[in-house]
Structure formats: structure tokens, C-alpha cells
C-alpha atoms as a PDB file:
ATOM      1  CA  UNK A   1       0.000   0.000   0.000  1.00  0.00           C
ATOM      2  CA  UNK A   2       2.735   2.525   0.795  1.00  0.00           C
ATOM      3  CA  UNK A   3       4.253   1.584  -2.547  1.00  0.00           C
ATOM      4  CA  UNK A   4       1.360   2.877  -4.307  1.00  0.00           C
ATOM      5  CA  UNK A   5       0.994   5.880  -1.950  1.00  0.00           C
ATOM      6  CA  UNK A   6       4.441   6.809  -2.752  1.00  0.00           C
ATOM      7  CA  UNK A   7       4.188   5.989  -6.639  1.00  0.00           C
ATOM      8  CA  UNK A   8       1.021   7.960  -7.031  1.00  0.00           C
ATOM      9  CA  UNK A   9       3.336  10.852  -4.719  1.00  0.00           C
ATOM     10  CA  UNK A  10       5.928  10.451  -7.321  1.00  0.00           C
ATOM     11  CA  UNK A  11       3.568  11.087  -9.920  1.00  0.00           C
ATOM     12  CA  UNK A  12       2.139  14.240  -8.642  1.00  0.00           C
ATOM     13  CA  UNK A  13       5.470  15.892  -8.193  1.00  0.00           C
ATOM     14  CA  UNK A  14       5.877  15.353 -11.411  1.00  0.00           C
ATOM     15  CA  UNK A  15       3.042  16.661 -12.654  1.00  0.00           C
ATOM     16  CA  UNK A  16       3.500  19.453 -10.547  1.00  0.00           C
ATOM     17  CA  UNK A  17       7.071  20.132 -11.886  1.00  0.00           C
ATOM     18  CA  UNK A  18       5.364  19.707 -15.850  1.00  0.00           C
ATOM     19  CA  UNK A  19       2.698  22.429 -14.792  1.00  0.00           C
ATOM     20  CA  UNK A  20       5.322  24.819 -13.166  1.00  0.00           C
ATOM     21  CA  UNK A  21       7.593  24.243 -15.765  1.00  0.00           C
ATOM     22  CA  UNK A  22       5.089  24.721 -19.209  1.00  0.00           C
ATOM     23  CA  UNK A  23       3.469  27.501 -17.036  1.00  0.00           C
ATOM     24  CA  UNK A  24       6.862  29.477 -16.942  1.00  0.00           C
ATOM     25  CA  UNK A  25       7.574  28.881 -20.713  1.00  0.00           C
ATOM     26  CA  UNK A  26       3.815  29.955 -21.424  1.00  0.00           C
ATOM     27  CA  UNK A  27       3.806  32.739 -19.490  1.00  0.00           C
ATOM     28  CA  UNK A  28       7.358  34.009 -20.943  1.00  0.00           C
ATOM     29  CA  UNK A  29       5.969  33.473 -24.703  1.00  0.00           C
ATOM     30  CA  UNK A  30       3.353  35.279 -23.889  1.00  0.00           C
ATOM     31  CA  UNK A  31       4.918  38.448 -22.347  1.00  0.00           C
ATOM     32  CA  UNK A  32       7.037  38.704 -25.034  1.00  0.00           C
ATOM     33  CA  UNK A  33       4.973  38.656 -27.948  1.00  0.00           C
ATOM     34  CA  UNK A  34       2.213  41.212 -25.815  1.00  0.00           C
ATOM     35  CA  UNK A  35       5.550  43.158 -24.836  1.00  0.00           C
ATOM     36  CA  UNK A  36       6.649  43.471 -28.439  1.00  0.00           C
ATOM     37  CA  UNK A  37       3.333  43.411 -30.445  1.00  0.00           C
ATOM     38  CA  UNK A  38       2.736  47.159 -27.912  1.00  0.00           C
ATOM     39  CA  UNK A  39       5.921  48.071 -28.968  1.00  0.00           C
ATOM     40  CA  UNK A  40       4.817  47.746 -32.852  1.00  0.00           C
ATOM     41  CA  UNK A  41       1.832  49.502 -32.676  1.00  0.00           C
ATOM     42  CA  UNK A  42       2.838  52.357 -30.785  1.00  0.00           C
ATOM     43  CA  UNK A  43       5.802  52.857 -33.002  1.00  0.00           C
ATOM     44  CA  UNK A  44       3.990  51.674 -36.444  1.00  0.00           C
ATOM     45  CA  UNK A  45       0.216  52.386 -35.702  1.00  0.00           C
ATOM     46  CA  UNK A  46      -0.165  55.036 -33.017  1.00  0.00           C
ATOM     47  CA  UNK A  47      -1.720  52.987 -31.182  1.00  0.00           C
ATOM     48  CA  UNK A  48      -1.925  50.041 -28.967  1.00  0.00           C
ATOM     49  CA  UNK A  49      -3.839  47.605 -26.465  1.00  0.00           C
ATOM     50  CA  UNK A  50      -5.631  49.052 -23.812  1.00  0.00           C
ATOM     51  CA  UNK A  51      -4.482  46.561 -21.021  1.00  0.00           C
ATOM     52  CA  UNK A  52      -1.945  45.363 -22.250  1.00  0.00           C
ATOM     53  CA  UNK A  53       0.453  47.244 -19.945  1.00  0.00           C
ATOM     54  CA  UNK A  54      -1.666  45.979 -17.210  1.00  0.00           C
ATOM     55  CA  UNK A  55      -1.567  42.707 -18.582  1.00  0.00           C
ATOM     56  CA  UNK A  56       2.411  42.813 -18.543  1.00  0.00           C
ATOM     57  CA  UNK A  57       2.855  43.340 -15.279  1.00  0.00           C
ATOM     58  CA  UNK A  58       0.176  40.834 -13.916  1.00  0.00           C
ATOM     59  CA  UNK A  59       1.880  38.039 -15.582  1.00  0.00           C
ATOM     60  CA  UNK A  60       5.530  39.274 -14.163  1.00  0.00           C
ATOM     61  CA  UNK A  61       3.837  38.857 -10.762  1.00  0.00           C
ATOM     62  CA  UNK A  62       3.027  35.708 -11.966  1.00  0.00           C
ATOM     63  CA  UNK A  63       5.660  34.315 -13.805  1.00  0.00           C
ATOM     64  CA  UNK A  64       7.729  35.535 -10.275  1.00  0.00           C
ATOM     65  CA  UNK A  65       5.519  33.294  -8.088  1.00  0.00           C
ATOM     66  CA  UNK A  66       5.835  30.336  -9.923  1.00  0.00           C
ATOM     67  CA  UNK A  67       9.214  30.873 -10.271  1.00  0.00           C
ATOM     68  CA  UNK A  68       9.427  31.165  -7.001  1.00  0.00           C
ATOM     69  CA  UNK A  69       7.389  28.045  -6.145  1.00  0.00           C
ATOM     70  CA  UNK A  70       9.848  26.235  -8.766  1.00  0.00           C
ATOM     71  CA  UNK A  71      12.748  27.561  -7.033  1.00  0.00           C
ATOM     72  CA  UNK A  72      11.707  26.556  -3.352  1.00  0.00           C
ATOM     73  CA  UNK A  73      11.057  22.879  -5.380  1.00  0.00           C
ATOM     74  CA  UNK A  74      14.535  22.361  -6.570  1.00  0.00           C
ATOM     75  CA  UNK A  75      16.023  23.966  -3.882  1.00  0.00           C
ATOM     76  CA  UNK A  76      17.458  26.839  -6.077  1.00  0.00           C
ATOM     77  CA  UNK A  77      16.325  29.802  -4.487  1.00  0.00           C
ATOM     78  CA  UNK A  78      18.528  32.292  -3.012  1.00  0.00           C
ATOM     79  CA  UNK A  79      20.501  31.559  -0.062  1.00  0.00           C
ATOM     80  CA  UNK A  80      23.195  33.410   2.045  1.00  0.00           C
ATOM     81  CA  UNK A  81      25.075  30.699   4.218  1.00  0.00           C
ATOM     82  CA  UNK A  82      28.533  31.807   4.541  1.00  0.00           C
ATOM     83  CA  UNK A  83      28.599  29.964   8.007  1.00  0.00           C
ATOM     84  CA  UNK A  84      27.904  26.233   6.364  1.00  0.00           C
ATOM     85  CA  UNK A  85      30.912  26.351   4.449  1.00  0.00           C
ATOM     86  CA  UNK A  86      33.565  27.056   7.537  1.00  0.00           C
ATOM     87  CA  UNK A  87      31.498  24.977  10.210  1.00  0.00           C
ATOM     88  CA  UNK A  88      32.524  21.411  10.907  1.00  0.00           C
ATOM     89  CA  UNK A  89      30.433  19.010   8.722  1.00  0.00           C
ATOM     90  CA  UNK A  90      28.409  17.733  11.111  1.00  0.00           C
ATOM     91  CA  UNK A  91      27.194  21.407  12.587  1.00  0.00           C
ATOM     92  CA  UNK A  92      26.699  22.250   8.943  1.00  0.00           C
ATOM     93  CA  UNK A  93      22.968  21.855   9.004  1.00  0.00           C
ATOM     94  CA  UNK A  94      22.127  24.187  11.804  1.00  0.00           C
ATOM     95  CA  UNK A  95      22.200  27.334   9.208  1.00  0.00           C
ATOM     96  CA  UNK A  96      19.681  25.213   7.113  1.00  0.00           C
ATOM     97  CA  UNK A  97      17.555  24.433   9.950  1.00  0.00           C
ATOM     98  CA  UNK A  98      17.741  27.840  10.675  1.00  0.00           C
ATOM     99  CA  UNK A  99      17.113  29.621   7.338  1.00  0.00           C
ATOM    100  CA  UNK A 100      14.537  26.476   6.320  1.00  0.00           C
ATOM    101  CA  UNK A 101      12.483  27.586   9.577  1.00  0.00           C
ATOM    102  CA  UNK A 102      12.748  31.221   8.953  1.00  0.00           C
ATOM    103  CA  UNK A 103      11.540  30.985   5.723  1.00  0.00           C
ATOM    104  CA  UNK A 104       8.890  28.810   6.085  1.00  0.00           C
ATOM    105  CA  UNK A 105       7.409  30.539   8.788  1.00  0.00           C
ATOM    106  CA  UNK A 106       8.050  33.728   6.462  1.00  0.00           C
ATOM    107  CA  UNK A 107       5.737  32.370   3.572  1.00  0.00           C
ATOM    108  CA  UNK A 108       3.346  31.310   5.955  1.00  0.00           C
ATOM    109  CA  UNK A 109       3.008  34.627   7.092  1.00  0.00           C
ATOM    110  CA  UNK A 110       2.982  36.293   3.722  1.00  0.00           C
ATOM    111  CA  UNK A 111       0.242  33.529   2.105  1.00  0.00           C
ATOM    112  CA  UNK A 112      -2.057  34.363   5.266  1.00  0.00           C
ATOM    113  CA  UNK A 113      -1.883  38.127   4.609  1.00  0.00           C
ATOM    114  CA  UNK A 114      -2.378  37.639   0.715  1.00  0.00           C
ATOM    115  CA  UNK A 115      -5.014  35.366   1.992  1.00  0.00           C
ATOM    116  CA  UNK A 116      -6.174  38.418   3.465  1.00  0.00           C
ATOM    117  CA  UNK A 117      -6.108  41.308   0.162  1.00  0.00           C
ATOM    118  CA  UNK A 118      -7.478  38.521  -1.315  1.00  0.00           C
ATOM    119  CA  UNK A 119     -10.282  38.656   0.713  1.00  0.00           C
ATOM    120  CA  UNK A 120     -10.764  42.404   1.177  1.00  0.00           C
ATOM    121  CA  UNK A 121     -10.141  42.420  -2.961  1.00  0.00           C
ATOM    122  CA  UNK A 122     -13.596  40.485  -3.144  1.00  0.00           C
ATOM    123  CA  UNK A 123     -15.528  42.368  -0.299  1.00  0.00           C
ATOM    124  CA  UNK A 124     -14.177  45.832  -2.193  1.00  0.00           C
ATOM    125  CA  UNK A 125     -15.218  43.976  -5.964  1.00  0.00           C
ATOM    126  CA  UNK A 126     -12.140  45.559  -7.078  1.00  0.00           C
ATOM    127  CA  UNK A 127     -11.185  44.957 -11.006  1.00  0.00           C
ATOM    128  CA  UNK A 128      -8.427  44.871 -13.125  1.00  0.00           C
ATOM    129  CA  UNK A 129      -7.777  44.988 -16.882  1.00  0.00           C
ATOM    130  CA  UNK A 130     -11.592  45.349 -18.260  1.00  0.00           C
ATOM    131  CA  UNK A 131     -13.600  44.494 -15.502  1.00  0.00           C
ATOM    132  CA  UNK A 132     -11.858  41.155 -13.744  1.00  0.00           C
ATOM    133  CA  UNK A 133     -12.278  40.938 -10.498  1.00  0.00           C
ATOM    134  CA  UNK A 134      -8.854  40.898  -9.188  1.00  0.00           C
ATOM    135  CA  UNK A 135      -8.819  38.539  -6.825  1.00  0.00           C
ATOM    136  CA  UNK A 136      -8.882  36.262 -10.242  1.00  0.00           C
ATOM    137  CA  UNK A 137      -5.473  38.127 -10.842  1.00  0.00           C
ATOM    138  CA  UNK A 138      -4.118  38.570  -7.959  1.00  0.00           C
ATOM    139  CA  UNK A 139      -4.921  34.230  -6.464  1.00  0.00           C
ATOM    140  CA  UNK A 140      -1.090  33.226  -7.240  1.00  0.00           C
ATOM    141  CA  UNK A 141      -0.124  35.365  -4.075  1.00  0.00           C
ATOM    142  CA  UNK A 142      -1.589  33.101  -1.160  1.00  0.00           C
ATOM    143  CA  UNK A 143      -1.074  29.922  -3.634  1.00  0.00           C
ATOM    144  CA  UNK A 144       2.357  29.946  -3.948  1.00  0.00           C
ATOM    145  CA  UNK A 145       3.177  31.160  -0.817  1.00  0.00           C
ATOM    146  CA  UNK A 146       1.599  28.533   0.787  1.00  0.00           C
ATOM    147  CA  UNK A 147       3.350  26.077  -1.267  1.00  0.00           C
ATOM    148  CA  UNK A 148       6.887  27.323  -0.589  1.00  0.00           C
ATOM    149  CA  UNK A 149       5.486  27.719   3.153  1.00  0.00           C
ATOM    150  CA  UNK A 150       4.729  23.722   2.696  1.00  0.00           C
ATOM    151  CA  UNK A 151       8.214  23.077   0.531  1.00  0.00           C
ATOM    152  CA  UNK A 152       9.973  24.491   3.180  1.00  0.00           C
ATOM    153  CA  UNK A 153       8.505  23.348   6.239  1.00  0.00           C
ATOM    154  CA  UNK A 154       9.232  19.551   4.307  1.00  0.00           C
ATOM    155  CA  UNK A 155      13.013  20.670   3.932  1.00  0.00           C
ATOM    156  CA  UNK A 156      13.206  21.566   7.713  1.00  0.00           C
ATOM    157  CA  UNK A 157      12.002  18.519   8.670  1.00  0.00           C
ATOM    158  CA  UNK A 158      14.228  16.484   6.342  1.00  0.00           C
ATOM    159  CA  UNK A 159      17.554  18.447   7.445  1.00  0.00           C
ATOM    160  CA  UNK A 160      16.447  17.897  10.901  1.00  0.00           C
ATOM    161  CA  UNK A 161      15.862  14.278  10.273  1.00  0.00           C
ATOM    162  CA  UNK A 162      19.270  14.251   8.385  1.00  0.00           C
ATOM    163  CA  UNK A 163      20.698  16.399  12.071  1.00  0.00           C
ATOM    164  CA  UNK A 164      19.592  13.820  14.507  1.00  0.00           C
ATOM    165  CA  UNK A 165      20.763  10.737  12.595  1.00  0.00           C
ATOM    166  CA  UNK A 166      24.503  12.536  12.255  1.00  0.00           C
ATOM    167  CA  UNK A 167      24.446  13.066  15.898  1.00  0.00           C
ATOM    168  CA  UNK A 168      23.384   9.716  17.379  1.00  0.00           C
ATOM    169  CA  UNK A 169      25.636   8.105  15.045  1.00  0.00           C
END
């Protein structure tokens, strides 16, 4: 049974990954050709979309949070531990236990206050672009903090795992 639990596991992190990952390309394809098709009809036509400045900088704020999300995944977000690399191997963790706590109780923070604009975004039926209700827009902010909260809270628990087996052995 735990073989299938952990398959099926398996095959949602991959998923996951497949969605973060075509998301990213998507989202990139589609700033650009937005970003220069503006750019060719101010220049050419006089002219140009509307929203589409708007539209530019909703799906950086995107693009960002996934990014981020992906980041926190792979472990490849940014990370100042000058103190790993002269500490002995086996006190080596505590900066990661440190910095994985920290930051996990940072996102958590940060997705229960977007949790929050999200909330007062509906109760004030704000809008962006042409109407939108921007909570639509604006739902990647508690979403991906949460799941970097969740990614890691899971790394903390692994390096302290990984801590307590180094120092009974």
C-alpha cells in the first residue's frame, strides 16, 4: 500500500514540476509577444492595447511566483550561508535548519496576509484589466506562498531528520 501511496506521490510531483515548468515557458511566450506586439503599434500604428500594460505586469507577478514556487522545489532559491561552508560538517545543518524555519514561517506569514487582500479584494469587488475581479489576478499570491510555506517546512524537517541521525551516530 505505501508503494502505491508513494508511486502515485511520485507522480504528482511530477506533474507538478510539468505544470510549473510549461506555465513558466507559457507565461514568458506570452509576455514577449504582448511586450513586443505594444511596442509595434505604438511605433507603427499610433496605437496600442488598452491593457496590455496591465496585462504585462500581472503576468511578471506571476511568472515571479511560480518561479518562485519552482525555485523553493529544486532547492534553487537564493541563499546566504557563509557559516555552512567554515562549520565542521556535522554542525553544517544548523544554518539550514535555521534559514529552512525562517523561511517557512516567512511564507506562511505572507500567504495568510495575501489570503487576506485577497479577501478584502472580493468584499471591495475591485477589477483589473476590463472588468476582472482581481482577486482572479491577484490568487497566485496566497497559492504559492503557501506552497513554498509547505516546501519548506518539508526541507526543515528532512535536514532535521538528516541532524539527529549525524548526531546519534
Amino acid at each position: 500500500m505505501s508503494e502505491k501511496r508513494s508511486g502515485l506521490l511520485h507522480r504528482l510531483e511530477q506533474w507538478g514540476t510539468a505544470a510549473e515548468n510549461a506555465s513558466l515557458v507559457i507565461l514568458l511566450g506570452a509576455m514577449m509577444i504582448l511586450a513586443v506586439g505594444q511596442i509595434v503599434m505604438r511605433i507603427f500604428f499610433n496605437t496600442g492595447v488598452v491593457w496590455g500594460d496591465e496585462l504585462l505586469k500581472l503576468m511578471v507577478l506571476w511568472m515571479a511566483m511560480i518561479a518562485s514556487v519552482a525555485a523553493s522545489r529544486s532547492d534553487r532559491h537564493l541563499r546566504i550561508d557563509i557559516i555552512s561552508h567554515f562549520a565542521p560538517k556535522k554542525y553544517a545543518r544548523v544554518p539550514r535548519l535555521v534559514v529552512d524555519a525562517f523561511a517557512a514561517s516567512i511564507c506562511g506569514v505572507l500567504a495568510w496576509q495575501s489570503w487576506r487582500f485577497i479577501q478584502l479584494s472580493i468584499e471591495f469587488e475591485d477589477t483589473v484589466l476590463v472588468g476582472i475581479p482581481s482577486w482572479i489576478a491577484h490568487s497566485i499570491l496566497p497559492l504559492a506562498f503557501a506552497l513554498m510555506c509547505y516546501r519548506f517546512f518539508l526541507s526543515f524537517i528532512a535536514e532535521s531528520i538528516g541532524f539527529l541521525k549525524t548526531d546519534s551516530q
